[in-house]
C-alpha atoms as a PDB file:
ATOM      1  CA  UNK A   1      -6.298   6.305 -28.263  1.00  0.00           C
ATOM      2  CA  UNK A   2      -6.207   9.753 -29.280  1.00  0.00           C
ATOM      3  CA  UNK A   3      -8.639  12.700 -28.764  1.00  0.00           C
ATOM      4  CA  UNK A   4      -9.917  13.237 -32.215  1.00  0.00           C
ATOM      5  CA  UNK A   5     -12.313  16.285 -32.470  1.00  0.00           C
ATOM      6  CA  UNK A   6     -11.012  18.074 -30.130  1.00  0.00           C
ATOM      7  CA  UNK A   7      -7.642  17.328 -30.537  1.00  0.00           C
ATOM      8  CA  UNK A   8      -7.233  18.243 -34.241  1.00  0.00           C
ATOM      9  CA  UNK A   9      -9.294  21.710 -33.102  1.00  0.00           C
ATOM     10  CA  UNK A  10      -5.914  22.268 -30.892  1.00  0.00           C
ATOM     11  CA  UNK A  11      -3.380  20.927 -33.267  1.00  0.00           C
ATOM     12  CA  UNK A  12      -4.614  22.315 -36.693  1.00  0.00           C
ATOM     13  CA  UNK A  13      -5.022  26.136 -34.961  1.00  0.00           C
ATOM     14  CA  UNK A  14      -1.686  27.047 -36.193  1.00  0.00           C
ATOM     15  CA  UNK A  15      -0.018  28.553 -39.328  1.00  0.00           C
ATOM     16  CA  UNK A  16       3.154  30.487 -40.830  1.00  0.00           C
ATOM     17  CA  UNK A  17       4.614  31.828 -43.755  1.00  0.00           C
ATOM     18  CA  UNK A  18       6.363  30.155 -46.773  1.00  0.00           C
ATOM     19  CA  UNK A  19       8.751  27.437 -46.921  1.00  0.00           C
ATOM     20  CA  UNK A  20      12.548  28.458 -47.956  1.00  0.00           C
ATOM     21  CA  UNK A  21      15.207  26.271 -45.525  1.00  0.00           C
ATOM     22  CA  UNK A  22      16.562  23.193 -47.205  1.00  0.00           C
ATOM     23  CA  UNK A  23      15.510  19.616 -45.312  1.00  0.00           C
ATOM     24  CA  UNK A  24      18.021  18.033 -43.065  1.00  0.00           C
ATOM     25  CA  UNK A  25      19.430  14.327 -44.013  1.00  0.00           C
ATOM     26  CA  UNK A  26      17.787  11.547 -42.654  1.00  0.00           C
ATOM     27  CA  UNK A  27      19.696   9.165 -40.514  1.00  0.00           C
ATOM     28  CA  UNK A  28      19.410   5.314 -42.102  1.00  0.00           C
ATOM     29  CA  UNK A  29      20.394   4.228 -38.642  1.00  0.00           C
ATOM     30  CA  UNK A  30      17.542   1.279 -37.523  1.00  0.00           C
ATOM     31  CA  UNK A  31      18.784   1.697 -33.293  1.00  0.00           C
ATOM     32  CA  UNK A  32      16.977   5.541 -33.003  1.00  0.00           C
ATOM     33  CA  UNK A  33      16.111   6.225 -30.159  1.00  0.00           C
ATOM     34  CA  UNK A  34      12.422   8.477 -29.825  1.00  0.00           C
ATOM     35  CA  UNK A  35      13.002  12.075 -29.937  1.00  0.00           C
ATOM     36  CA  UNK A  36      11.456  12.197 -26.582  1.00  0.00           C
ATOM     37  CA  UNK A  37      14.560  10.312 -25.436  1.00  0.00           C
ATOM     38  CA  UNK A  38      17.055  11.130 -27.212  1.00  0.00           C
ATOM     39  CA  UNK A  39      16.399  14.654 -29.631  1.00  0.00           C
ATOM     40  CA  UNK A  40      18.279  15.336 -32.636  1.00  0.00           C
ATOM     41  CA  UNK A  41      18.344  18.974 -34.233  1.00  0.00           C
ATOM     42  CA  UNK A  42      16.591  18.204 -37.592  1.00  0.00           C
ATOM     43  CA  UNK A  43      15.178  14.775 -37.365  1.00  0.00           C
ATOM     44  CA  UNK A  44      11.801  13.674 -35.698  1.00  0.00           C
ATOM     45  CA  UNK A  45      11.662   9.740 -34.475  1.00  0.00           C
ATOM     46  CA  UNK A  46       8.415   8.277 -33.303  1.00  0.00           C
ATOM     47  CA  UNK A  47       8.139   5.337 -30.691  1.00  0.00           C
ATOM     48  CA  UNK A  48       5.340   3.551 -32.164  1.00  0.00           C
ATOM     49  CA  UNK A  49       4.608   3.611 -34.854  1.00  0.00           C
ATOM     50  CA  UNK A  50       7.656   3.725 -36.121  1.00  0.00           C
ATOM     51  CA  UNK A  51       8.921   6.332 -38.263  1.00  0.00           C
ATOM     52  CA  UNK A  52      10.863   9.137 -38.824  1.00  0.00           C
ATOM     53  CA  UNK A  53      10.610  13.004 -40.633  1.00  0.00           C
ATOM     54  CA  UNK A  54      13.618  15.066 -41.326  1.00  0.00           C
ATOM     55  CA  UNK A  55      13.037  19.149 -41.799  1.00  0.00           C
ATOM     56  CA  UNK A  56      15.684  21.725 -41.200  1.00  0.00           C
ATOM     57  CA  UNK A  57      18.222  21.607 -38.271  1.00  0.00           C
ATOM     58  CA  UNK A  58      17.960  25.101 -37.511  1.00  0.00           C
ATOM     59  CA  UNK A  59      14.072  25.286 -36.772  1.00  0.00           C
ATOM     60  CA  UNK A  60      12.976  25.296 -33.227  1.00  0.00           C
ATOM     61  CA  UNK A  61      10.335  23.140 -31.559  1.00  0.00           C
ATOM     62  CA  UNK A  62       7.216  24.931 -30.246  1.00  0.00           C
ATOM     63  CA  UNK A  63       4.219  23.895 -27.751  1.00  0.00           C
ATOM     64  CA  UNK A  64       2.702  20.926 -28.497  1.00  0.00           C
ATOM     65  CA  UNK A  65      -1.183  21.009 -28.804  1.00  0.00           C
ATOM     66  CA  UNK A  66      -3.351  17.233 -28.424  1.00  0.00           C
ATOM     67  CA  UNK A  67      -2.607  14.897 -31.070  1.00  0.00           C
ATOM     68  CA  UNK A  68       0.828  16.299 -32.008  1.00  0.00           C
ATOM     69  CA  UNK A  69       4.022  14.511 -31.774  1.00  0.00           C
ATOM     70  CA  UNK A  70       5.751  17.636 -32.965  1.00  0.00           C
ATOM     71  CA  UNK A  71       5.357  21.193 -34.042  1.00  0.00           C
ATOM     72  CA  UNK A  72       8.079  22.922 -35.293  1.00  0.00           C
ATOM     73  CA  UNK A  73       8.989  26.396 -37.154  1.00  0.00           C
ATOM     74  CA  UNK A  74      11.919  28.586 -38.319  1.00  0.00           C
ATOM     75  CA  UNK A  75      12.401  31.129 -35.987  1.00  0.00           C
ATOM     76  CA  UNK A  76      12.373  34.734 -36.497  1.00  0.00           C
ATOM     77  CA  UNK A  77      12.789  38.083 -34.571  1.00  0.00           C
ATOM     78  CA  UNK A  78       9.825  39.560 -32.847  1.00  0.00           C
ATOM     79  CA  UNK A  79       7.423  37.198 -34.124  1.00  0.00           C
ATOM     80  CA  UNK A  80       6.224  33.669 -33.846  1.00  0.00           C
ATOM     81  CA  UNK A  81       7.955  31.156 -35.331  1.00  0.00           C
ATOM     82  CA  UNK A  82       7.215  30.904 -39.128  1.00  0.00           C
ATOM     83  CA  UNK A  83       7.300  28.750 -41.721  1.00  0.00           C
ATOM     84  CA  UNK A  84       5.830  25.987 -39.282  1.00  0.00           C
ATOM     85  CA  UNK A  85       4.698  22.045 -39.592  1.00  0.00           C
ATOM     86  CA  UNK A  86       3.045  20.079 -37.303  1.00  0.00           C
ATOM     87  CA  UNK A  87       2.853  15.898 -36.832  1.00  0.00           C
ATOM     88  CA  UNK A  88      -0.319  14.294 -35.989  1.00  0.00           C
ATOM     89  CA  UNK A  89      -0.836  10.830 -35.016  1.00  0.00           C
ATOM     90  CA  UNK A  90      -4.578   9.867 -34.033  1.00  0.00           C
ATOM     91  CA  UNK A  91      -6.565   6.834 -34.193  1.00  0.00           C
ATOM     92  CA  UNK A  92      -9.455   6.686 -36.850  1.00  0.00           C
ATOM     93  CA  UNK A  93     -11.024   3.742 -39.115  1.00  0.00           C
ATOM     94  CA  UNK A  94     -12.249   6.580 -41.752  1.00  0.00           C
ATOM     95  CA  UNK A  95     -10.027   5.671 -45.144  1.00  0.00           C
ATOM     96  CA  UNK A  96      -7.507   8.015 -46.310  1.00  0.00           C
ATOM     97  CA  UNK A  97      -9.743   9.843 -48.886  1.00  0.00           C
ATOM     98  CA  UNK A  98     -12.267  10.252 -46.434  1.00  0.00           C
ATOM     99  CA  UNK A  99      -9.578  13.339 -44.819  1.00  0.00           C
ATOM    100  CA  UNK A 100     -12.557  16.424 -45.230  1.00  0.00           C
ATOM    101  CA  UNK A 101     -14.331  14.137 -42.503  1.00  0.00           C
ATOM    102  CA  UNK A 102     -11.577  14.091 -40.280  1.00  0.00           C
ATOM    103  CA  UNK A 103     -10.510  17.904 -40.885  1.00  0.00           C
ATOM    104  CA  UNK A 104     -13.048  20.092 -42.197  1.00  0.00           C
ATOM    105  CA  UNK A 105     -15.202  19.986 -39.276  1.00  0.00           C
ATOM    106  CA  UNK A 106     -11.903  21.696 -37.694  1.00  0.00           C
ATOM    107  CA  UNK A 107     -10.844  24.049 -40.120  1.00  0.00           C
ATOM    108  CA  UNK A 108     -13.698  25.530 -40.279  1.00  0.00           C
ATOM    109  CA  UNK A 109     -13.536  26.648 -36.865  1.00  0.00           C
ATOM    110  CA  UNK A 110      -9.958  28.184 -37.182  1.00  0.00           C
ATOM    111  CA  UNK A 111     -10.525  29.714 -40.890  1.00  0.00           C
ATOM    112  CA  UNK A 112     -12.432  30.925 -43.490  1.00  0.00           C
ATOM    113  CA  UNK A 113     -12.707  31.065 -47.563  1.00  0.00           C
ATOM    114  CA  UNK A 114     -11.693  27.632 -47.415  1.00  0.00           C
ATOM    115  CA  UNK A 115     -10.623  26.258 -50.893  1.00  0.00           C
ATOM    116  CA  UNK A 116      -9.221  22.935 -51.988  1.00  0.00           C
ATOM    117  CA  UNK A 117      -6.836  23.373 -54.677  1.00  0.00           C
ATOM    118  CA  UNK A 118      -6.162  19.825 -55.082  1.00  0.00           C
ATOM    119  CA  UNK A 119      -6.744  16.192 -53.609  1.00  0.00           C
ATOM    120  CA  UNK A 120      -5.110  13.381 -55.251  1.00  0.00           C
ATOM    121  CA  UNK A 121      -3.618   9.863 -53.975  1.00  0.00           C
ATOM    122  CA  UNK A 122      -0.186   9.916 -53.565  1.00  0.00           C
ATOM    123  CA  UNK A 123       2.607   7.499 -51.885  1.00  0.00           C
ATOM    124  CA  UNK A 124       5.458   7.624 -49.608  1.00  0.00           C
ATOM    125  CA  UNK A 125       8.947   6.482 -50.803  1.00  0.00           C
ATOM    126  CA  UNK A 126       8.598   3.139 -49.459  1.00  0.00           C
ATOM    127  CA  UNK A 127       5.610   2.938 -51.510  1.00  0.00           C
ATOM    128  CA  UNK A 128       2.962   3.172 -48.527  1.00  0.00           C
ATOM    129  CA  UNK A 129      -0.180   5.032 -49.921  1.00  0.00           C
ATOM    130  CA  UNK A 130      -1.036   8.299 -48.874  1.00  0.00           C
ATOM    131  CA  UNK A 131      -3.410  11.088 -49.713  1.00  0.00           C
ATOM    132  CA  UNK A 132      -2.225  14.793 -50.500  1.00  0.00           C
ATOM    133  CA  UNK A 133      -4.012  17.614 -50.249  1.00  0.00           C
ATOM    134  CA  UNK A 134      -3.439  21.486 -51.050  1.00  0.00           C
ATOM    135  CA  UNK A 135      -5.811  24.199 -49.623  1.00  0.00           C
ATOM    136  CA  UNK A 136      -5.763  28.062 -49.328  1.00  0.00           C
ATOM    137  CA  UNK A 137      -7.427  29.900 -46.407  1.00  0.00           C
ATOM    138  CA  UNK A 138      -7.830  32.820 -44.319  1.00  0.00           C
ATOM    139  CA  UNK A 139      -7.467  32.330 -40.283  1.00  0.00           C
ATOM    140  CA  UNK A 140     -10.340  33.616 -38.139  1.00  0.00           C
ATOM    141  CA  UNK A 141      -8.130  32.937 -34.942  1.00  0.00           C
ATOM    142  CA  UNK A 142      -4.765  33.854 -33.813  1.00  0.00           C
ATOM    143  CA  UNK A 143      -2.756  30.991 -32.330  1.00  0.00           C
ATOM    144  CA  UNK A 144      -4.038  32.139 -28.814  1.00  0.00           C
ATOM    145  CA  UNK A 145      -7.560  31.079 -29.696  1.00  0.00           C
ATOM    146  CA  UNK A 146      -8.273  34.972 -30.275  1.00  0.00           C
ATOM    147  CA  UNK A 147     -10.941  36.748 -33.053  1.00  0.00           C
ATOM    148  CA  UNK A 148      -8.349  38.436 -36.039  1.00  0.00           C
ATOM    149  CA  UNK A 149      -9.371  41.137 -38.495  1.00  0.00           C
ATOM    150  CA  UNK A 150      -7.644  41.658 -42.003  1.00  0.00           C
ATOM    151  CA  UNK A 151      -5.677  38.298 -42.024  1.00  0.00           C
ATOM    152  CA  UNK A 152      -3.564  37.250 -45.126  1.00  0.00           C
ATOM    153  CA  UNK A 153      -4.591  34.314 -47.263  1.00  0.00           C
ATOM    154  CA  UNK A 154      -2.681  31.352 -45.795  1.00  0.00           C
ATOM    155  CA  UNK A 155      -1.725  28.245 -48.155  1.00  0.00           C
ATOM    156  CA  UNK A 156      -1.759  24.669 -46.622  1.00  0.00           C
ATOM    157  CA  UNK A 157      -0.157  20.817 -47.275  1.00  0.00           C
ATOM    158  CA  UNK A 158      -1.451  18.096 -45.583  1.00  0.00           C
ATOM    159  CA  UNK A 159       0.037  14.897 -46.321  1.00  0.00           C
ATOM    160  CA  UNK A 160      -2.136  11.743 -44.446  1.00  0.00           C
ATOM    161  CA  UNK A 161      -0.903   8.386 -44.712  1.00  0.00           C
ATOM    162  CA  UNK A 162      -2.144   5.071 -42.109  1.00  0.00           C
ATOM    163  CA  UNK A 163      -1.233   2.410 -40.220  1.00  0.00           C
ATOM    164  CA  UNK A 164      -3.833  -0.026 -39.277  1.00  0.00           C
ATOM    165  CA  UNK A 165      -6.407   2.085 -37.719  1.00  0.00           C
ATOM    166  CA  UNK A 166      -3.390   4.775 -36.845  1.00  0.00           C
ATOM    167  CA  UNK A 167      -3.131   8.025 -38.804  1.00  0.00           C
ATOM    168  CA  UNK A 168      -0.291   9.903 -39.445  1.00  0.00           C
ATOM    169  CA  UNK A 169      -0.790  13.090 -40.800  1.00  0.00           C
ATOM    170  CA  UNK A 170       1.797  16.380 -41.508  1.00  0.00           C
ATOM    171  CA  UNK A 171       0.569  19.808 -41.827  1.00  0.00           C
ATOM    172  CA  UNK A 172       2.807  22.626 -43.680  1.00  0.00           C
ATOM    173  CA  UNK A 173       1.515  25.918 -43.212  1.00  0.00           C
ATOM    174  CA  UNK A 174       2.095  29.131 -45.148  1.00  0.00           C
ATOM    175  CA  UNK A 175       1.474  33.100 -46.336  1.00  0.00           C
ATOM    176  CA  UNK A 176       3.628  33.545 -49.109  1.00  0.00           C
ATOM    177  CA  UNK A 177       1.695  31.958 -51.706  1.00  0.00           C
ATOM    178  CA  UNK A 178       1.473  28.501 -53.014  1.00  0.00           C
ATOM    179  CA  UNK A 179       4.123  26.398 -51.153  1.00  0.00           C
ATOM    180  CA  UNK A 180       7.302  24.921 -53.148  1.00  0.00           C
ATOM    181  CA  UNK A 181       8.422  21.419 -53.883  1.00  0.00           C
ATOM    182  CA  UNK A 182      11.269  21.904 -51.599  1.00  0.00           C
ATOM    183  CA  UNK A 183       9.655  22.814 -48.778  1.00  0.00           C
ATOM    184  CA  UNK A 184       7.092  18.929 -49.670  1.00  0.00           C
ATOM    185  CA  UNK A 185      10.189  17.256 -48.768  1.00  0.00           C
ATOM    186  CA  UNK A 186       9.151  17.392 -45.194  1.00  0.00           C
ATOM    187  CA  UNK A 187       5.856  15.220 -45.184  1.00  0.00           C
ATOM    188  CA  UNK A 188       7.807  12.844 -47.727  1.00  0.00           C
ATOM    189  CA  UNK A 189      10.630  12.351 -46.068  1.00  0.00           C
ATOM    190  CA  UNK A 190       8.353  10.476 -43.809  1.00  0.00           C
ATOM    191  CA  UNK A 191      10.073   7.247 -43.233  1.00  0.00           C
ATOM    192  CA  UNK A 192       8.496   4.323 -41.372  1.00  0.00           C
ATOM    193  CA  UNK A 193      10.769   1.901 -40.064  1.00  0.00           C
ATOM    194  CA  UNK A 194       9.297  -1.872 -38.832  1.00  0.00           C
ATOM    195  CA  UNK A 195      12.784  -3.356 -37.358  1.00  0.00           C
ATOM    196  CA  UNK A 196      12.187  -0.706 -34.755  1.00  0.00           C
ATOM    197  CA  UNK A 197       9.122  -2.450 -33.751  1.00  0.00           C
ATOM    198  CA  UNK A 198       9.946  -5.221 -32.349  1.00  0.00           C
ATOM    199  CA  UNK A 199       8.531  -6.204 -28.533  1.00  0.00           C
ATOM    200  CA  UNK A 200      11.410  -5.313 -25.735  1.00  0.00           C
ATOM    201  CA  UNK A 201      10.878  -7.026 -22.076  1.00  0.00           C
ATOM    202  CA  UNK A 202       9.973  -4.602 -19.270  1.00  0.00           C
ATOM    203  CA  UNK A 203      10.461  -5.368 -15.381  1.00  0.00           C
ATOM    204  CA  UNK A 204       7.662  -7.088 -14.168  1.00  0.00           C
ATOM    205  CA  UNK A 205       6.072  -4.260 -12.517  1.00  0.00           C
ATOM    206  CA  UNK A 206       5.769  -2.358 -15.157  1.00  0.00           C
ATOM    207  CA  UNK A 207       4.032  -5.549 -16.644  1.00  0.00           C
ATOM    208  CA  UNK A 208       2.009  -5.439 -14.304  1.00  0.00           C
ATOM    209  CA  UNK A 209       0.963  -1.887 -14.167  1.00  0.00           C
ATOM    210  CA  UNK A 210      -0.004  -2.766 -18.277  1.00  0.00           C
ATOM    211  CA  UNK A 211      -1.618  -5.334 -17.443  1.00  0.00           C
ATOM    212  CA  UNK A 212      -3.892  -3.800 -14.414  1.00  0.00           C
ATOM    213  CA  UNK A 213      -4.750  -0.967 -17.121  1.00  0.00           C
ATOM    214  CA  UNK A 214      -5.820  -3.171 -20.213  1.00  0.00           C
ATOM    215  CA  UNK A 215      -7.962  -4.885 -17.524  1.00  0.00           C
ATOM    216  CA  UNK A 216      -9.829  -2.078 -16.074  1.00  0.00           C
ATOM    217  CA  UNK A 217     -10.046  -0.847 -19.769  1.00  0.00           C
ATOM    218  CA  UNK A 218     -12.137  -4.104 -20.450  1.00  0.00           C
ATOM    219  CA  UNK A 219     -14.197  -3.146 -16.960  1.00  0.00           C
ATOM    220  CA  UNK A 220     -15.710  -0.218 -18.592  1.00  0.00           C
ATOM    221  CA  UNK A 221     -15.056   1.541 -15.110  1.00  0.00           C
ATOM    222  CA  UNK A 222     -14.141   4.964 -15.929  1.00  0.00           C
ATOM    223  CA  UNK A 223     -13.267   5.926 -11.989  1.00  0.00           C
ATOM    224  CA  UNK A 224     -11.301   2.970 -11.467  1.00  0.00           C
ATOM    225  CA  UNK A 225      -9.252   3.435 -15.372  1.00  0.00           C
ATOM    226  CA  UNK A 226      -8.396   6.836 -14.132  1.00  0.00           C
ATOM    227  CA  UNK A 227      -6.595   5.613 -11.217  1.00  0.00           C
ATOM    228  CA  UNK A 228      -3.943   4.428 -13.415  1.00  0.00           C
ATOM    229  CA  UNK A 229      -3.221   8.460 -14.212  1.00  0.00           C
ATOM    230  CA  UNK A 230      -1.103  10.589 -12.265  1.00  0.00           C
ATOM    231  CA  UNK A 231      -3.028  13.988 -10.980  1.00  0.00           C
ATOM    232  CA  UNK A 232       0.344  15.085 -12.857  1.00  0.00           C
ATOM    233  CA  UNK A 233      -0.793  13.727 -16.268  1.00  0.00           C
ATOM    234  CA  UNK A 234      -0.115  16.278 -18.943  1.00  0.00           C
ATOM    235  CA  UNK A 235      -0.506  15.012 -22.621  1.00  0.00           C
ATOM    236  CA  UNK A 236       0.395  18.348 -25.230  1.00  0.00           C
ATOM    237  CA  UNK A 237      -2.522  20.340 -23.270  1.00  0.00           C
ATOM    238  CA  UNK A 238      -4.703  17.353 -22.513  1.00  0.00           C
ATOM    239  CA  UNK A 239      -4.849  17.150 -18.590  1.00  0.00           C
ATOM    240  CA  UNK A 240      -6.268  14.003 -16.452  1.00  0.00           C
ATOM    241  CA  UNK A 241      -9.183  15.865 -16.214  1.00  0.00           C
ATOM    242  CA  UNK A 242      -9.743  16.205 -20.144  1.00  0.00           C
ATOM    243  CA  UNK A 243      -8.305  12.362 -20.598  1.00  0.00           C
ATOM    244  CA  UNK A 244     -11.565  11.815 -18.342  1.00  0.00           C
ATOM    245  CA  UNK A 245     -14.160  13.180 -20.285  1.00  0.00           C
ATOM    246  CA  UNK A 246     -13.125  11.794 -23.324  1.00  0.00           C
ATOM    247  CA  UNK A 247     -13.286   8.473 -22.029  1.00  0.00           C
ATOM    248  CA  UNK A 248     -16.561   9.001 -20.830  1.00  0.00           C
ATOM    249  CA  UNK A 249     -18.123  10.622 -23.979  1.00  0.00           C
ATOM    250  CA  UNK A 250     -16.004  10.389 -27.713  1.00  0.00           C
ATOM    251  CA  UNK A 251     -17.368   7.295 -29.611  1.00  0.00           C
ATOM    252  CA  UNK A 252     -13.538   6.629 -30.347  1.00  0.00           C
ATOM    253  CA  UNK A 253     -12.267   5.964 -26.973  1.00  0.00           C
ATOM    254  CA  UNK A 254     -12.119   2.230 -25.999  1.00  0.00           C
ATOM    255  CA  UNK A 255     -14.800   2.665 -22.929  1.00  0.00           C
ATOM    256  CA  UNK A 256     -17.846   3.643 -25.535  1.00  0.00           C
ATOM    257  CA  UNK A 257     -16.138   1.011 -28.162  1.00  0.00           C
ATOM    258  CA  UNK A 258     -17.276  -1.177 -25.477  1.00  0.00           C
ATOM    259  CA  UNK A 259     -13.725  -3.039 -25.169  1.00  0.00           C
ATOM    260  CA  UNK A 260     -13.555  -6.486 -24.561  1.00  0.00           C
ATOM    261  CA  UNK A 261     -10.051  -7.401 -25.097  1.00  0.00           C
ATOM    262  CA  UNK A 262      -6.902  -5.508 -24.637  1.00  0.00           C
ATOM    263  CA  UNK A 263      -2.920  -6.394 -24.451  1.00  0.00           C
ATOM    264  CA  UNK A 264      -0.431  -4.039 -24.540  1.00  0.00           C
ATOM    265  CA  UNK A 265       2.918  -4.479 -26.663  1.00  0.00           C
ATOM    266  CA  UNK A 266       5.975  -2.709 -25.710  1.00  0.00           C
ATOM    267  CA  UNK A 267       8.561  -1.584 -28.163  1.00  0.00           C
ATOM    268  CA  UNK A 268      10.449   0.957 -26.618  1.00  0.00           C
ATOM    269  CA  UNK A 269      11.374   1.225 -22.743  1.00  0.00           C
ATOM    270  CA  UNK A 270      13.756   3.431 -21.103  1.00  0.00           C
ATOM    271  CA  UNK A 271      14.395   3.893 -17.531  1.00  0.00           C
ATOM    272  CA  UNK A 272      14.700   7.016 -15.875  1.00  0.00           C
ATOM    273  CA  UNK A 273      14.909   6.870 -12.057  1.00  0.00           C
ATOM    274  CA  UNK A 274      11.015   7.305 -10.851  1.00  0.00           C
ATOM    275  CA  UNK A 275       9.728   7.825 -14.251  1.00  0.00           C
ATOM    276  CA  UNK A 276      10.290   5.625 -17.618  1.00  0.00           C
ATOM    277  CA  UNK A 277       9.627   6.106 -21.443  1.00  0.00           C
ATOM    278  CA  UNK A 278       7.174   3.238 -22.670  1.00  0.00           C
ATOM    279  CA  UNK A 279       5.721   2.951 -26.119  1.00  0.00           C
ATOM    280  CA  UNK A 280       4.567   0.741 -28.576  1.00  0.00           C
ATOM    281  CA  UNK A 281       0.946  -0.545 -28.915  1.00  0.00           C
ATOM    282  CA  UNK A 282      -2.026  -1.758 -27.879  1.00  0.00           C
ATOM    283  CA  UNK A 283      -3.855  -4.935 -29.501  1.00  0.00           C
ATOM    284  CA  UNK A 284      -7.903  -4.068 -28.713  1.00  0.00           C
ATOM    285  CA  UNK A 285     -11.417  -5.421 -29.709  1.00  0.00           C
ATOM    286  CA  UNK A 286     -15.035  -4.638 -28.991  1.00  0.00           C
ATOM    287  CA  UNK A 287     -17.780  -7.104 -29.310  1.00  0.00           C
ATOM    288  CA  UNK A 288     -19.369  -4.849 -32.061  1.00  0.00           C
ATOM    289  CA  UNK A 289     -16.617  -4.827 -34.214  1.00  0.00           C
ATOM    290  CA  UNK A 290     -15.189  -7.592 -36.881  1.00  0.00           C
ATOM    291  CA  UNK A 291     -11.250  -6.733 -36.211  1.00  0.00           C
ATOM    292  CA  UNK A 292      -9.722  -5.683 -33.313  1.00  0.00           C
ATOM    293  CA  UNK A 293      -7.703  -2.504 -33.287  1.00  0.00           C
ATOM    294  CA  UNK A 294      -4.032  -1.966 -33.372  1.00  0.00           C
ATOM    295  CA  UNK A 295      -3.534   1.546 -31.512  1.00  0.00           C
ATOM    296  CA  UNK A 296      -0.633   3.227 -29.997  1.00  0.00           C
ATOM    297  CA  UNK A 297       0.029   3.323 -26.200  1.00  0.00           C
ATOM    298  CA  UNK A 298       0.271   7.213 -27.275  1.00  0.00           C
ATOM    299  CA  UNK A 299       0.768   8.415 -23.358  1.00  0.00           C
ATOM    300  CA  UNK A 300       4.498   7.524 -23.731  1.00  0.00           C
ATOM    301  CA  UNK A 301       5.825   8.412 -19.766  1.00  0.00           C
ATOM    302  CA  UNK A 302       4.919   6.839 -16.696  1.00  0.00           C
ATOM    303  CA  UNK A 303       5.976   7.924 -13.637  1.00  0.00           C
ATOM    304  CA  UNK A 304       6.253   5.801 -10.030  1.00  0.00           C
ATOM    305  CA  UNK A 305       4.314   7.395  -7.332  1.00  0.00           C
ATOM    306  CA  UNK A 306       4.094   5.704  -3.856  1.00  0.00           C
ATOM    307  CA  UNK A 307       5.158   2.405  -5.020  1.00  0.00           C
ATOM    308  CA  UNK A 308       2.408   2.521  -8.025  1.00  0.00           C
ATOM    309  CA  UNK A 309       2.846   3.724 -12.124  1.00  0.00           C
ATOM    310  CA  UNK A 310       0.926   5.727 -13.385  1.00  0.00           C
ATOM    311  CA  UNK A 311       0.836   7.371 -16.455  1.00  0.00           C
ATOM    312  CA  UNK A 312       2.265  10.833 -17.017  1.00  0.00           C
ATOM    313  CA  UNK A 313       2.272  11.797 -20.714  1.00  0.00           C
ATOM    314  CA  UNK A 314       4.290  13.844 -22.141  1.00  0.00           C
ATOM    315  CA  UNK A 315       5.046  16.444 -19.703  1.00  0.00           C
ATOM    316  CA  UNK A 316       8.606  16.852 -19.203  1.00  0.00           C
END
């Protein structure tokens, strides 16, 4: 259940220079803990789905706009962070080549003299089809959200690839022209890894709370499906308040699907006095629609207030 528009406007607002540090080996290890857990210099694991991307140890992690999992860049002195990537991981039933649809409407509000230099089909290792696409531009905004004059021509890589209904998309983002093979190996080191997938028991009130959620999901009772979020609720810039109105109004969230079934899978649970890491995903249907939907959980933390869970994002 991700914010779409909006949250691509966030997450795709950023960019950096070329691409020069060599990528960091990938642990084969199938017991990896989520990098919100457990964080390891150089490697990027995902609760659900799940998957992994390696990129060099020595880059540093920045703020995380909506829809990112992660945004990092190689640091430098007196300036921000640069070259930089960011993950995405939002909920869509557009196909892969259908990626202008899902971006352009957002580029265009961060930059200008957009050009596609190339749009092709492509594949991870493991075979899973993807789509890769180069473009050139030149930002309109700073990073702040602020009006810039004389900017240099940045060059892009976006590398999309699905699961189910769930995108996963990487972003590389440079100045110093046309970006090297090396610096690819990021997106495609993308690994996705099922035997970390499988459902894990939680206590049962924790169940509960799951349960209490996917139900007033199906109610269509956006006051009451709010109660189930802490006033704490932070998800990469996305407050309660925000999570609100895009339950009430984006055509994507499961209260204007029109829901009418919901269960919730966990895969990953970790305890952590009042608050606990849960992912994994949730199994959804509306009466309009042929399939149901296989989303993530996405808010990953909840935390125990007063004797009640609630979710709490990603705020640390």
């Amino acid at each position: 259940m991700k914010r779409l528009v909006l949250s691509l406007l966030s997450a795709l607002m950023l960019w950096g220079a070329g691409f020069f540090a060599p990528v960091h080996a990938q642990s084969p290890a199938n017991d990896l803990k989520p990098t919100f857990i457990s964080p390891t210099p150089g490697l990027y694991v995902n609760g659900w789905p799940a998957f992994t991307v390696s990129y060099p140890k020595e880059w540093v992690e920045m703020p995380l706009p909506p829809a990112a999992v992660l945004r990092a860049g190689a640091p430098r002195p007196d300036s921000y962070p640069s070259p930089s990537f960011v993950i995405l991981v939002f909920v869509s039933p557009r196909p892969l080549e259908e990626w202008a649809k899902q971006f352009m409407p957002v580029w265009v509000n961060a930059f200008t003299d957009i050009k596609v230099l190339s749009d092709k089909p492509s594949q991870l290792k493991d075979g899973t089809p993807a789509r890769e696409v180069e473009v050139e531009f030149v930002p309109k905004i700073d990073v702040t959200g602020r009006s810039i004059e004389n900017a240099p021509k940045n060059n892009g890589f976006l590398l999309a690839t699905k699961k189910d209904v769930t995108w996963v998309a990487i972003l590389l983002l440079g100045d110093e022209g046309k970006l090297g093979e090396d610096v690819k190996r990021i997106p495609y080191s993308l690994t996705f890894q099922p035997d970390r997938e499988k459902p894990v028991q939680v206590p049962p009130d924790v169940r509960a709370f799951l349960d209490m959620y996917s139900a007033d999901m199906m109610g269509h009772d956006v006051k009451a499906f709010m109660e189930h979020f802490s006033d704490r609720f932070f998800q990469g810039g996305t407050s309660k308040k925000d999570m609100e109105l895009w339950f009430r109004n984006d055509p994507f969230s499961p209260i204007q699907r029109g829901i009418i079934s919901n269960e919730a899978t966990v895969t990953v649970f970790e305890p952590r006095g009042d608050k606990a890491y849960v992912d994994g995903f949730l199994v959804s249907k509306a009466k309009s629609e042929a399939n149901a939907w296989k989303t993530p959980i996405t808010f990953q933390q909840i935390i125990n207030e007063h004797g009640e869970w609630k979710w709490l994002g990603n705020r640390r």
